[in-house]
PDB file of N, CA and C in Angstrom:
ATOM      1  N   UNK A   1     133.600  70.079 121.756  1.00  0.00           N
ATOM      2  CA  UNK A   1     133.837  71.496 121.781  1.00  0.00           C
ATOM      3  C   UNK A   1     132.901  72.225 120.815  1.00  0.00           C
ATOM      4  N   UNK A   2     132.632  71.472 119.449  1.00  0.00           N
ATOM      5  CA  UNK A   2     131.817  71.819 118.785  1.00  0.00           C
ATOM      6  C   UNK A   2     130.246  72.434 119.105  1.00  0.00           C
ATOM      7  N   UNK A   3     129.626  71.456 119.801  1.00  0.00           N
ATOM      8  CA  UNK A   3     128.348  71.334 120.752  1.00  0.00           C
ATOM      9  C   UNK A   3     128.418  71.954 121.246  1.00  0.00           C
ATOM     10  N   UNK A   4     129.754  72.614 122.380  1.00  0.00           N
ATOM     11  CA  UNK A   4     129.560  73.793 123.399  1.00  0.00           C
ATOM     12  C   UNK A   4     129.221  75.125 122.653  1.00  0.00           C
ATOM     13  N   UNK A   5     129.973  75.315 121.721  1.00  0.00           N
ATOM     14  CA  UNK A   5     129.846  76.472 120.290  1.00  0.00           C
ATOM     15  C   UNK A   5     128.499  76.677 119.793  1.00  0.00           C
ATOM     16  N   UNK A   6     127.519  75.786 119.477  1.00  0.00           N
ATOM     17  CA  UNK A   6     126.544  76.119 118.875  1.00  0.00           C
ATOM     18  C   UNK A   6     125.759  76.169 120.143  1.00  0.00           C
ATOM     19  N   UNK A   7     125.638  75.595 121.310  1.00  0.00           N
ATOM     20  CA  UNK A   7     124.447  75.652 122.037  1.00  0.00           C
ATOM     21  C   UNK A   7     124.409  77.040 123.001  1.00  0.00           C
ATOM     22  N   UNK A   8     126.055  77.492 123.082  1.00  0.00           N
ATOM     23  CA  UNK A   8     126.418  79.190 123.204  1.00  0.00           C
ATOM     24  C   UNK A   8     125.617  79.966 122.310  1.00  0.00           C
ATOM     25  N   UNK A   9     125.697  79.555 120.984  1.00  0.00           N
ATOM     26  CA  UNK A   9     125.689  80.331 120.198  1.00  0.00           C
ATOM     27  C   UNK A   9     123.762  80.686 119.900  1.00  0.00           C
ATOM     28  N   UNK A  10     123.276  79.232 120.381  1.00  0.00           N
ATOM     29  CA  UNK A  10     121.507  79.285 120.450  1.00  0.00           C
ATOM     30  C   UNK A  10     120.716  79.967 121.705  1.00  0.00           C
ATOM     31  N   UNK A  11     121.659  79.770 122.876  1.00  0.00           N
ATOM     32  CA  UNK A  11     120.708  80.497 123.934  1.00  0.00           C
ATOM     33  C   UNK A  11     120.622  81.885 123.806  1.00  0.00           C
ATOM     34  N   UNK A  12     120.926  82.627 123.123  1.00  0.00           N
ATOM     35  CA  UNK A  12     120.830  83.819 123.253  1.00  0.00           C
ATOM     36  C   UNK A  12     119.816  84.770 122.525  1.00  0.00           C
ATOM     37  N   UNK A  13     119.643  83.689 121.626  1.00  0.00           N
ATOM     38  CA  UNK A  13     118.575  83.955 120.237  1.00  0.00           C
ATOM     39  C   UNK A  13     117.550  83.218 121.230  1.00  0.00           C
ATOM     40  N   UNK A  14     117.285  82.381 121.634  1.00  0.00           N
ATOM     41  CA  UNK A  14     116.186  81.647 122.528  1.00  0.00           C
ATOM     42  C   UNK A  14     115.398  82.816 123.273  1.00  0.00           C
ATOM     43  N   UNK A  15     117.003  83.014 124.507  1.00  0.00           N
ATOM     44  CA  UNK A  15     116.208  84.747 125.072  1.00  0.00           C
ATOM     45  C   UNK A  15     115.549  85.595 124.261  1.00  0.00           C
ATOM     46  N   UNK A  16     115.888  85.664 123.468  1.00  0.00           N
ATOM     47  CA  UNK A  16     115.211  86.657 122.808  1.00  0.00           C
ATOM     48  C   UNK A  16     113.593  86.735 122.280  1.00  0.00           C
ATOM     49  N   UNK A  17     113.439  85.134 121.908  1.00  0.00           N
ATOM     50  CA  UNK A  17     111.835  84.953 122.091  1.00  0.00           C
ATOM     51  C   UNK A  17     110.918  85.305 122.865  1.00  0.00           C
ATOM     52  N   UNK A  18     111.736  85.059 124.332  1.00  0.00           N
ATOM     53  CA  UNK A  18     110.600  84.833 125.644  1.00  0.00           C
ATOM     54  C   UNK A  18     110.381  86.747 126.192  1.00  0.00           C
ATOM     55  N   UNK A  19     109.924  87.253 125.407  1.00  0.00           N
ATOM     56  CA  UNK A  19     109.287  88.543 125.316  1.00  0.00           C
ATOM     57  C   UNK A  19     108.450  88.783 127.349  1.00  0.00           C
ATOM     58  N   UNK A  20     109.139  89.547 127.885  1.00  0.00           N
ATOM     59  CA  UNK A  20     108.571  89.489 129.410  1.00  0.00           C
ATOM     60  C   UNK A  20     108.193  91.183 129.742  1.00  0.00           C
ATOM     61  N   UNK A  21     107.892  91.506 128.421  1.00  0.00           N
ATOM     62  CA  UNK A  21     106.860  92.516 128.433  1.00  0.00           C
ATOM     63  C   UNK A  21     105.295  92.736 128.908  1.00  0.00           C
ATOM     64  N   UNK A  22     104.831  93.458 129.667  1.00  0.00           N
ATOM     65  CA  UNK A  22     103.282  93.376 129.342  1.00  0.00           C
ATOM     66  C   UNK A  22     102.520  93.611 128.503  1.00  0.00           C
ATOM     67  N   UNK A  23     101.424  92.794 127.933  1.00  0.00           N
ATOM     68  CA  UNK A  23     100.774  92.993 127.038  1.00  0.00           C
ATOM     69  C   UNK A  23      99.448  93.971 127.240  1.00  0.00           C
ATOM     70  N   UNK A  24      99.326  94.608 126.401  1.00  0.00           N
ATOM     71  CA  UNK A  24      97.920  95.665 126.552  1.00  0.00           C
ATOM     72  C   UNK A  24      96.744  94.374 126.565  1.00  0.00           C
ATOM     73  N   UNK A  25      95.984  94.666 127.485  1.00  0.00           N
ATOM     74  CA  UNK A  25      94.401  93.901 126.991  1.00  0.00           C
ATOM     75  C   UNK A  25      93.572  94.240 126.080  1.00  0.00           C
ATOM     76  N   UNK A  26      93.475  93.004 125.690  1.00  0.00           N
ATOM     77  CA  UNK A  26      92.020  92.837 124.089  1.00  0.00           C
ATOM     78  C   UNK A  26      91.008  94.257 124.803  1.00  0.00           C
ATOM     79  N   UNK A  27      90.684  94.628 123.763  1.00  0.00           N
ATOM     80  CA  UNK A  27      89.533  95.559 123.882  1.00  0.00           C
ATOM     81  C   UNK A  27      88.391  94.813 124.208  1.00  0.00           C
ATOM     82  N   UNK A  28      87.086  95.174 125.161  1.00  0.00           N
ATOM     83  CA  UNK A  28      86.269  94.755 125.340  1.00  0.00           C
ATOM     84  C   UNK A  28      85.195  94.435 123.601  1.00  0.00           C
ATOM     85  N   UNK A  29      84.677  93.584 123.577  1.00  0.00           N
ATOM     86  CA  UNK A  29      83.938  93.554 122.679  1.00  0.00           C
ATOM     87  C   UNK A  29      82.202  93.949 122.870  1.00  0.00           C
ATOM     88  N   UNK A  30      81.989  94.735 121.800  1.00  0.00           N
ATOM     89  CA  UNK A  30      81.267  95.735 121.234  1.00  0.00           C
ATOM     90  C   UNK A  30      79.381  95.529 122.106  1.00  0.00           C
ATOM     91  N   UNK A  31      78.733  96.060 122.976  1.00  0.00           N
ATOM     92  CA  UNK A  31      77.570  95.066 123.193  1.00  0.00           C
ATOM     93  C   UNK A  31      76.825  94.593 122.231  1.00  0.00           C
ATOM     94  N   UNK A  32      75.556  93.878 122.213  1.00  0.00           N
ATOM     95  CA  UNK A  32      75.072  93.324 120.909  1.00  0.00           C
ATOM     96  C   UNK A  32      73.666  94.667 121.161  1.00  0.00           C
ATOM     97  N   UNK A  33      73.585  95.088 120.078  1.00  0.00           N
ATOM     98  CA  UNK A  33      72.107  96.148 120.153  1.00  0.00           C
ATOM     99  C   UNK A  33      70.973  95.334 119.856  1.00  0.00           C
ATOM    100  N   UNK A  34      70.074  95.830 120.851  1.00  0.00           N
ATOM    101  CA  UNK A  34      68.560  95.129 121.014  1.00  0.00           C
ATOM    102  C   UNK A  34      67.915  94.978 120.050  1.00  0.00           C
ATOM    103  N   UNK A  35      67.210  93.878 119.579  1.00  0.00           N
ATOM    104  CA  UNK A  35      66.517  93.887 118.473  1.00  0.00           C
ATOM    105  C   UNK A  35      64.891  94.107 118.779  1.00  0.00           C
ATOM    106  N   UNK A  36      64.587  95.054 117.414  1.00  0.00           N
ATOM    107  CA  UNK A  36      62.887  95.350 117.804  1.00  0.00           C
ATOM    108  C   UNK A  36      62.014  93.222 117.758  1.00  0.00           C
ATOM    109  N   UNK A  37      61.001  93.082 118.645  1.00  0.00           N
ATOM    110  CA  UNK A  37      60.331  92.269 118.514  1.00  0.00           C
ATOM    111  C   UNK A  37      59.999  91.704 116.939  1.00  0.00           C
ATOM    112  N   UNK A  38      60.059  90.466 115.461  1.00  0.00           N
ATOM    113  CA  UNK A  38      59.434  91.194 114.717  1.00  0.00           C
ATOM    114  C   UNK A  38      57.978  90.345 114.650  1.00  0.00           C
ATOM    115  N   UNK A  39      57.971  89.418 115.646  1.00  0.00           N
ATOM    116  CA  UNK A  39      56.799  88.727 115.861  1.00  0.00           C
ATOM    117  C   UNK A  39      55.747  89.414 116.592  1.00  0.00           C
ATOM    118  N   UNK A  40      55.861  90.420 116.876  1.00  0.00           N
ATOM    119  CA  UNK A  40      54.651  91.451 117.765  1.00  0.00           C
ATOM    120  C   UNK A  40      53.738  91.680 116.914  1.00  0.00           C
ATOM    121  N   UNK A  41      53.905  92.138 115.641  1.00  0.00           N
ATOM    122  CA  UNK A  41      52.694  91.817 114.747  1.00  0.00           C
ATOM    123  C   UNK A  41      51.535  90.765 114.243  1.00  0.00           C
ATOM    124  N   UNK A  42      51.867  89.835 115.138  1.00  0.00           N
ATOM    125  CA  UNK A  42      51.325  88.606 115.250  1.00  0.00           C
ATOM    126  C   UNK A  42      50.513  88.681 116.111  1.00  0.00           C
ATOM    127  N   UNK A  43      50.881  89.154 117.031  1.00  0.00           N
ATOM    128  CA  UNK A  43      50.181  89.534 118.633  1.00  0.00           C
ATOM    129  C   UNK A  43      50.835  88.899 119.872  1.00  0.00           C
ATOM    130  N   UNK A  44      50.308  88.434 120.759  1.00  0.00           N
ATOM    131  CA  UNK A  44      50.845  88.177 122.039  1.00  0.00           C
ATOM    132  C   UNK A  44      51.319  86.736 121.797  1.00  0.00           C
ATOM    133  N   UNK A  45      52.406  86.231 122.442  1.00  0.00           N
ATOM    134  CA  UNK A  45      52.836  84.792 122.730  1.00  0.00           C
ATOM    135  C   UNK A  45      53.350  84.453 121.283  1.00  0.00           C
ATOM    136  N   UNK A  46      53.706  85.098 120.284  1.00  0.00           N
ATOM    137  CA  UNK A  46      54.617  84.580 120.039  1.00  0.00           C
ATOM    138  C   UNK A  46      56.061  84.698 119.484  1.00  0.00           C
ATOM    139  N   UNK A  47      56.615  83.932 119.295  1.00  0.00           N
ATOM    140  CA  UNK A  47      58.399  83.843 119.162  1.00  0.00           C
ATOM    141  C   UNK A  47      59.256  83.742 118.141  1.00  0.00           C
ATOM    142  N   UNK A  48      60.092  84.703 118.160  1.00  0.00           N
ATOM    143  CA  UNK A  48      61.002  84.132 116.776  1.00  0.00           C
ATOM    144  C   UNK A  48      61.833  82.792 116.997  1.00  0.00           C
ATOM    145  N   UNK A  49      61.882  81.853 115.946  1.00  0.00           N
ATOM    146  CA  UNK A  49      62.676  80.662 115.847  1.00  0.00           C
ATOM    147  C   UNK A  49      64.208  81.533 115.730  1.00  0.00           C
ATOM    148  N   UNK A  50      64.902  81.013 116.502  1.00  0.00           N
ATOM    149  CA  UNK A  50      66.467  81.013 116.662  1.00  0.00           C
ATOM    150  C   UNK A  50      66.906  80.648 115.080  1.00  0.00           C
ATOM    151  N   UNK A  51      67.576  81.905 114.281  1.00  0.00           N
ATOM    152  CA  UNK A  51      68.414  81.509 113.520  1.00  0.00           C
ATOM    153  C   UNK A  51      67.391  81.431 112.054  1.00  0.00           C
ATOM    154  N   UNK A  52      66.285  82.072 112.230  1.00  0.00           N
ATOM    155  CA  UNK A  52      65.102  82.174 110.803  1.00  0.00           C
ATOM    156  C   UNK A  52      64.235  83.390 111.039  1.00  0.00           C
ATOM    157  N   UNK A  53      63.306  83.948 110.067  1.00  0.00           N
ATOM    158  CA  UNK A  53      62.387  84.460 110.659  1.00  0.00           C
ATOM    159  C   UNK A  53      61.377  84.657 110.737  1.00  0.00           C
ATOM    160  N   UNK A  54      61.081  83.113 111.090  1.00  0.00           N
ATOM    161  CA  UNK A  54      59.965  82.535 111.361  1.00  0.00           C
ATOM    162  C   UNK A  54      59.246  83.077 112.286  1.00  0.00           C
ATOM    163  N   UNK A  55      58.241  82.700 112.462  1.00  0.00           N
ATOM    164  CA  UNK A  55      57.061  83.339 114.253  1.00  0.00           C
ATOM    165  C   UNK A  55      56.016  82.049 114.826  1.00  0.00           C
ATOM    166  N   UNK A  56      56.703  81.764 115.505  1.00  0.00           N
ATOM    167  CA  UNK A  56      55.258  80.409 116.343  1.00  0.00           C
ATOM    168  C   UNK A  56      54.591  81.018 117.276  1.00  0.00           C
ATOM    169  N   UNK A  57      54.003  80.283 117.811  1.00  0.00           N
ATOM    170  CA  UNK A  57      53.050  80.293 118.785  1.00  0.00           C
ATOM    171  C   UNK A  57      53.112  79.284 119.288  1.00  0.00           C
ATOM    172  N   UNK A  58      53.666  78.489 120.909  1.00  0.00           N
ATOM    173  CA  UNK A  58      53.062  77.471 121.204  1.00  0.00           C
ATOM    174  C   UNK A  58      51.871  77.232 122.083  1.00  0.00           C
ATOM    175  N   UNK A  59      51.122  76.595 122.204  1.00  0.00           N
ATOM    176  CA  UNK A  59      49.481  76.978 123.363  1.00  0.00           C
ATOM    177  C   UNK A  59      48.986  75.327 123.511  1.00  0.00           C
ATOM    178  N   UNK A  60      48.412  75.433 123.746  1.00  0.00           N
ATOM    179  CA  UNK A  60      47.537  74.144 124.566  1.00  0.00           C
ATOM    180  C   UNK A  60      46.412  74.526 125.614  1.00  0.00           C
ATOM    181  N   UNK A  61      45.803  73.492 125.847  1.00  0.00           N
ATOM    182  CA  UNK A  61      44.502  73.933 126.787  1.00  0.00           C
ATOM    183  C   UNK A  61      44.421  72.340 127.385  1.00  0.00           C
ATOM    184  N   UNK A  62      43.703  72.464 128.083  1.00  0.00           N
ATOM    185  CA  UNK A  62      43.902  71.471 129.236  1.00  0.00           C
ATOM    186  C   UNK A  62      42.173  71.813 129.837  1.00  0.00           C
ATOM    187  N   UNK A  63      41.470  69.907 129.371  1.00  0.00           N
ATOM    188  CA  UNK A  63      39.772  70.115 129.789  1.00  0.00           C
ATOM    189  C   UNK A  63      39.494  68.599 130.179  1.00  0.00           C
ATOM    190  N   UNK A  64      38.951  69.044 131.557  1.00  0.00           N
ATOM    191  CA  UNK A  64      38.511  67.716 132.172  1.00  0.00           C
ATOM    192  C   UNK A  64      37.017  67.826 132.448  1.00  0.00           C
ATOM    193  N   UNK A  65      36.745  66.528 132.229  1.00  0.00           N
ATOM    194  CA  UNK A  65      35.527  65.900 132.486  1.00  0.00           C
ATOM    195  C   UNK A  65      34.866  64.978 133.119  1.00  0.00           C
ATOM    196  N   UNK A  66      34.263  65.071 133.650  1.00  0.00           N
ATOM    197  CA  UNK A  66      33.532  64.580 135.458  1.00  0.00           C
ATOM    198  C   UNK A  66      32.008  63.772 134.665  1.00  0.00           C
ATOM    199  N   UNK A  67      31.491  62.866 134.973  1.00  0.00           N
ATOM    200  CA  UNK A  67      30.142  62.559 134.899  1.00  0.00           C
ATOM    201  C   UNK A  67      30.060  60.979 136.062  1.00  0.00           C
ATOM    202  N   UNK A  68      28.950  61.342 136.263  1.00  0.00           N
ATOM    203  CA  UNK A  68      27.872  60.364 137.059  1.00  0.00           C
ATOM    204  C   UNK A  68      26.691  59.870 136.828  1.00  0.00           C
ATOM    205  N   UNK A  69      26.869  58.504 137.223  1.00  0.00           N
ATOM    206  CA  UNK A  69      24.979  57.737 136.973  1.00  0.00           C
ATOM    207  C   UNK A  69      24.915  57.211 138.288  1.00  0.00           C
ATOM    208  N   UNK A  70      23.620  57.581 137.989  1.00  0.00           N
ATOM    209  CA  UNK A  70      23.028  56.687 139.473  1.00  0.00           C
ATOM    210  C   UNK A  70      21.689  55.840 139.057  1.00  0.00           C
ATOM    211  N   UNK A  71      22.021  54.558 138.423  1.00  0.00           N
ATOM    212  CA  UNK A  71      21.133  53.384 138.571  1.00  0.00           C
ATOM    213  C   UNK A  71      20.821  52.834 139.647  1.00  0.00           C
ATOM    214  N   UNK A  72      19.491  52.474 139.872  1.00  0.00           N
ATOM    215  CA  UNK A  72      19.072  51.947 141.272  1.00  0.00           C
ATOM    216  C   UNK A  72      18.490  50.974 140.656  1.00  0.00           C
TER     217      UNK A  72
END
């Protein structure tokens, strides 16, 4: 009889948790504003390193070479 008493006595406080209201939605978050280039002073091609502010450049070139003999 005891058990019936308290578990009366808990569901009601239980209800009371389960909140079946609607909730407003999170506000959108804020856009991020554009940042000026600051590697443009460098000139063309190159990049800021993610997270420094550093400036590279990466490049390469690419050279082939052909020759022939003709011994008789």
């Amino acid at each position: 009889m005891l058990l019936i008493a308290i578990i009366g006595a808990a569901l009601p406080v239980a209800a009371m948790g389960d909140d079946k209201r609607p909730t407003k939605p999170l506000p959108a978050p804020a856009p991020k504003q554009a940042k000026g280039n600051p590697c443009a002073a460098f000139g063309a091609g190159f990049a800021q390193v993610e997270g420094s502010s550093t400036c590279v450049r990466i490049g390469g070139a690419l050279e082939v070479g052909v020759g022939g003999s003709s011994r008789r």
